[in-house]
C-alpha atoms as a PDB file:
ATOM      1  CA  UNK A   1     -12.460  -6.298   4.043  1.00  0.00           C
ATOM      2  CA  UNK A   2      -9.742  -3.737   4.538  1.00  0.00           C
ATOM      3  CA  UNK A   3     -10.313   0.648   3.597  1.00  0.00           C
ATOM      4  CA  UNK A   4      -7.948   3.112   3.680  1.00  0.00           C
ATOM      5  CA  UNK A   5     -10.631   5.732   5.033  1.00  0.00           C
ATOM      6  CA  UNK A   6     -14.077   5.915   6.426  1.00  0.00           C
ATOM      7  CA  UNK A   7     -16.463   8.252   7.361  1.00  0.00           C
ATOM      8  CA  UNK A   8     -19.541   9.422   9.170  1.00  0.00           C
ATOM      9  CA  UNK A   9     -21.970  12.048   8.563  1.00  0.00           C
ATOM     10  CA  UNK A  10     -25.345  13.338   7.888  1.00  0.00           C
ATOM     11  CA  UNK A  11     -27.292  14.982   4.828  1.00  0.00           C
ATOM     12  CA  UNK A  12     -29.675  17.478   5.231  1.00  0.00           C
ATOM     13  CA  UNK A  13     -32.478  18.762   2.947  1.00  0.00           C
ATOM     14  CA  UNK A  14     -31.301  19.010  -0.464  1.00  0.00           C
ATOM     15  CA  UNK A  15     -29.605  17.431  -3.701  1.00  0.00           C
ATOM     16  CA  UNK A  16     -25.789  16.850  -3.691  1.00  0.00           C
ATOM     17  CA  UNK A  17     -23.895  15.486  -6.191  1.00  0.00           C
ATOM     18  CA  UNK A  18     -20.744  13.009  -5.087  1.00  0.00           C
ATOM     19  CA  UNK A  19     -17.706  12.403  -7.477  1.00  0.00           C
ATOM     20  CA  UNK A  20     -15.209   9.353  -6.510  1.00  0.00           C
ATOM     21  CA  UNK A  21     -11.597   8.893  -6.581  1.00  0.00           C
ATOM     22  CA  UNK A  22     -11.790   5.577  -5.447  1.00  0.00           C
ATOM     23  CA  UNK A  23     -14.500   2.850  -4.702  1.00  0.00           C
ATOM     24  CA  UNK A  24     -16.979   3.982  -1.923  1.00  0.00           C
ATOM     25  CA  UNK A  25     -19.464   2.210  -0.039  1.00  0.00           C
ATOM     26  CA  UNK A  26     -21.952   4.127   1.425  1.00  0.00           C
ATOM     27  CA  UNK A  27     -24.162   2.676   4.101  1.00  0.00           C
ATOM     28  CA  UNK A  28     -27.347   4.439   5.264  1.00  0.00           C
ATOM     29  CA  UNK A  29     -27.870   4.364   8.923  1.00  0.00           C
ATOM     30  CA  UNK A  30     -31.136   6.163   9.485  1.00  0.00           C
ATOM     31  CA  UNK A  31     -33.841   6.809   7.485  1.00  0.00           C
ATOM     32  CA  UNK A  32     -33.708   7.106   3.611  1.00  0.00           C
ATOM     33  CA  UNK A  33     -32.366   8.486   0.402  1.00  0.00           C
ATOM     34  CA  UNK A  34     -32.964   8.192  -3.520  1.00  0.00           C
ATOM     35  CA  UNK A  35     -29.222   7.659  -5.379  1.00  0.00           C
ATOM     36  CA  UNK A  36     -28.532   7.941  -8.609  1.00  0.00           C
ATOM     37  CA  UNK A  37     -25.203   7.284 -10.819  1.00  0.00           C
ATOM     38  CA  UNK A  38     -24.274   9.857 -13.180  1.00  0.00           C
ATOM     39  CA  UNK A  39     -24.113   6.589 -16.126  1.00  0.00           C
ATOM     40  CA  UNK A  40     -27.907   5.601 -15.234  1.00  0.00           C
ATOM     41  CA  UNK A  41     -30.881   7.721 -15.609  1.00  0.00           C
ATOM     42  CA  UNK A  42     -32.949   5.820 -12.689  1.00  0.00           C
ATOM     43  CA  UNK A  43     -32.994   7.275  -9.076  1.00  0.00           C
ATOM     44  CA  UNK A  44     -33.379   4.078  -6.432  1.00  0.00           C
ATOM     45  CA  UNK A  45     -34.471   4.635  -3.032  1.00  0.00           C
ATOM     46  CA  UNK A  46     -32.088   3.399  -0.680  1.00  0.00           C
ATOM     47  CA  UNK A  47     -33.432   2.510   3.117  1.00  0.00           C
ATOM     48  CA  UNK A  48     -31.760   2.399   6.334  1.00  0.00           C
ATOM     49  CA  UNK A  49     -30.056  -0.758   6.586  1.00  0.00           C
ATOM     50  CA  UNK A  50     -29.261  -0.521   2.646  1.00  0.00           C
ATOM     51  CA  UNK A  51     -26.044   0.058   1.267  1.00  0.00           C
ATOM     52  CA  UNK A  52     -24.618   0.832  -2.254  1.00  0.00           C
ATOM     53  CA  UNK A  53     -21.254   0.995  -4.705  1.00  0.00           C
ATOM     54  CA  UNK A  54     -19.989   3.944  -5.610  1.00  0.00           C
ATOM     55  CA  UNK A  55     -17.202   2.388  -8.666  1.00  0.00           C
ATOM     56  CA  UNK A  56     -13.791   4.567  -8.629  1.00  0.00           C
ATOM     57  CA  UNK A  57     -13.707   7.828 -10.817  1.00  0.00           C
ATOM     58  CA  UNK A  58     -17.291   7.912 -11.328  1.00  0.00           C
ATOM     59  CA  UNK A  59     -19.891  10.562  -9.432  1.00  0.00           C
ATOM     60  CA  UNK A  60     -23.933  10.092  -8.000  1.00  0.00           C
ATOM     61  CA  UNK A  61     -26.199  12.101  -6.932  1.00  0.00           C
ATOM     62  CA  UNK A  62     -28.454  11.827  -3.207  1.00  0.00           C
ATOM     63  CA  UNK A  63     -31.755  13.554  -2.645  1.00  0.00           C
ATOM     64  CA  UNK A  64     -32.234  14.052   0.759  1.00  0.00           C
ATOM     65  CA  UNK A  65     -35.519  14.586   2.008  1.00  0.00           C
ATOM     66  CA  UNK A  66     -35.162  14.190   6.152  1.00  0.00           C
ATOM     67  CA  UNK A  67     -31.890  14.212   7.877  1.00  0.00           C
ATOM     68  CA  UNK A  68     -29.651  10.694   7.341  1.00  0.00           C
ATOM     69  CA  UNK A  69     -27.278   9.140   8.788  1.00  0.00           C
ATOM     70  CA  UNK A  70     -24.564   7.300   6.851  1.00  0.00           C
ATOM     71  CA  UNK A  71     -21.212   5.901   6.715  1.00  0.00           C
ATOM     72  CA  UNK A  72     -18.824   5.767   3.809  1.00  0.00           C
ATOM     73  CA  UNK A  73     -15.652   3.646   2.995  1.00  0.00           C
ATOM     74  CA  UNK A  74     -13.426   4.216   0.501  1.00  0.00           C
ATOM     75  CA  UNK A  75     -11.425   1.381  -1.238  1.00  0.00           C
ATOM     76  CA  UNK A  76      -8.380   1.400  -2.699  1.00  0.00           C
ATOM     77  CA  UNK A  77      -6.865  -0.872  -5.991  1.00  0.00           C
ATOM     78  CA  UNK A  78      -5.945  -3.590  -3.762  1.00  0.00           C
ATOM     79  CA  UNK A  79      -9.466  -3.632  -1.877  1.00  0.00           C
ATOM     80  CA  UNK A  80     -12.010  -3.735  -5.010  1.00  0.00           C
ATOM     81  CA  UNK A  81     -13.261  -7.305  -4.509  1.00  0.00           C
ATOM     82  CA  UNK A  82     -16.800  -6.218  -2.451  1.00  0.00           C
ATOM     83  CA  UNK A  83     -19.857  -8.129  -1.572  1.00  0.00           C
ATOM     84  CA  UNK A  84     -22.668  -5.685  -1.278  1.00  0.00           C
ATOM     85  CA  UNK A  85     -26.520  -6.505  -0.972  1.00  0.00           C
ATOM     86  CA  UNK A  86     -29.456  -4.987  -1.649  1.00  0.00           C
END
């Protein structure tokens, strides 16, 4: 599986709210998170180890409620074709 860009960070305390330009895959490193996409009303809680889809042109929102660590590719056209588990 080919990206065009990753990254790493970390998310404080707090709500943030993500939009996409492309597909994303974000992977959660350390500890935990609740995610939410804007098109579905349920928040799921997403541990360390745990990764989700993030489709192209959409937006989600994280809470954050200890510091996590995460990574985050981002796909382009030709790379849409992902195998994620939960």
């Amino acid at each position: 599986m080919r990206t065009d860009q990753k990254t790493l960070g970390d998310m404080h305390l707090g709500e943030y709210e993500f939009s996409t330009q492309s597909k994303e895959l974000m992977e959660i490193i350390s500890v935990k998170l609740s995610q939410k996409l804007t098109d579905n009303p349920e928040w799921k809680i997403i541990i360390e180890g745990i990764n989700f889809n993030a489709p192209k042109n959409s937006a989600f929102k994280v809470r954050v409620s200890k510091l996590v660590n995460y990574t985050c590719s981002y796909f382009d056209e030709k790379n849409l074709n992902l195998k994620v588990g939960y």
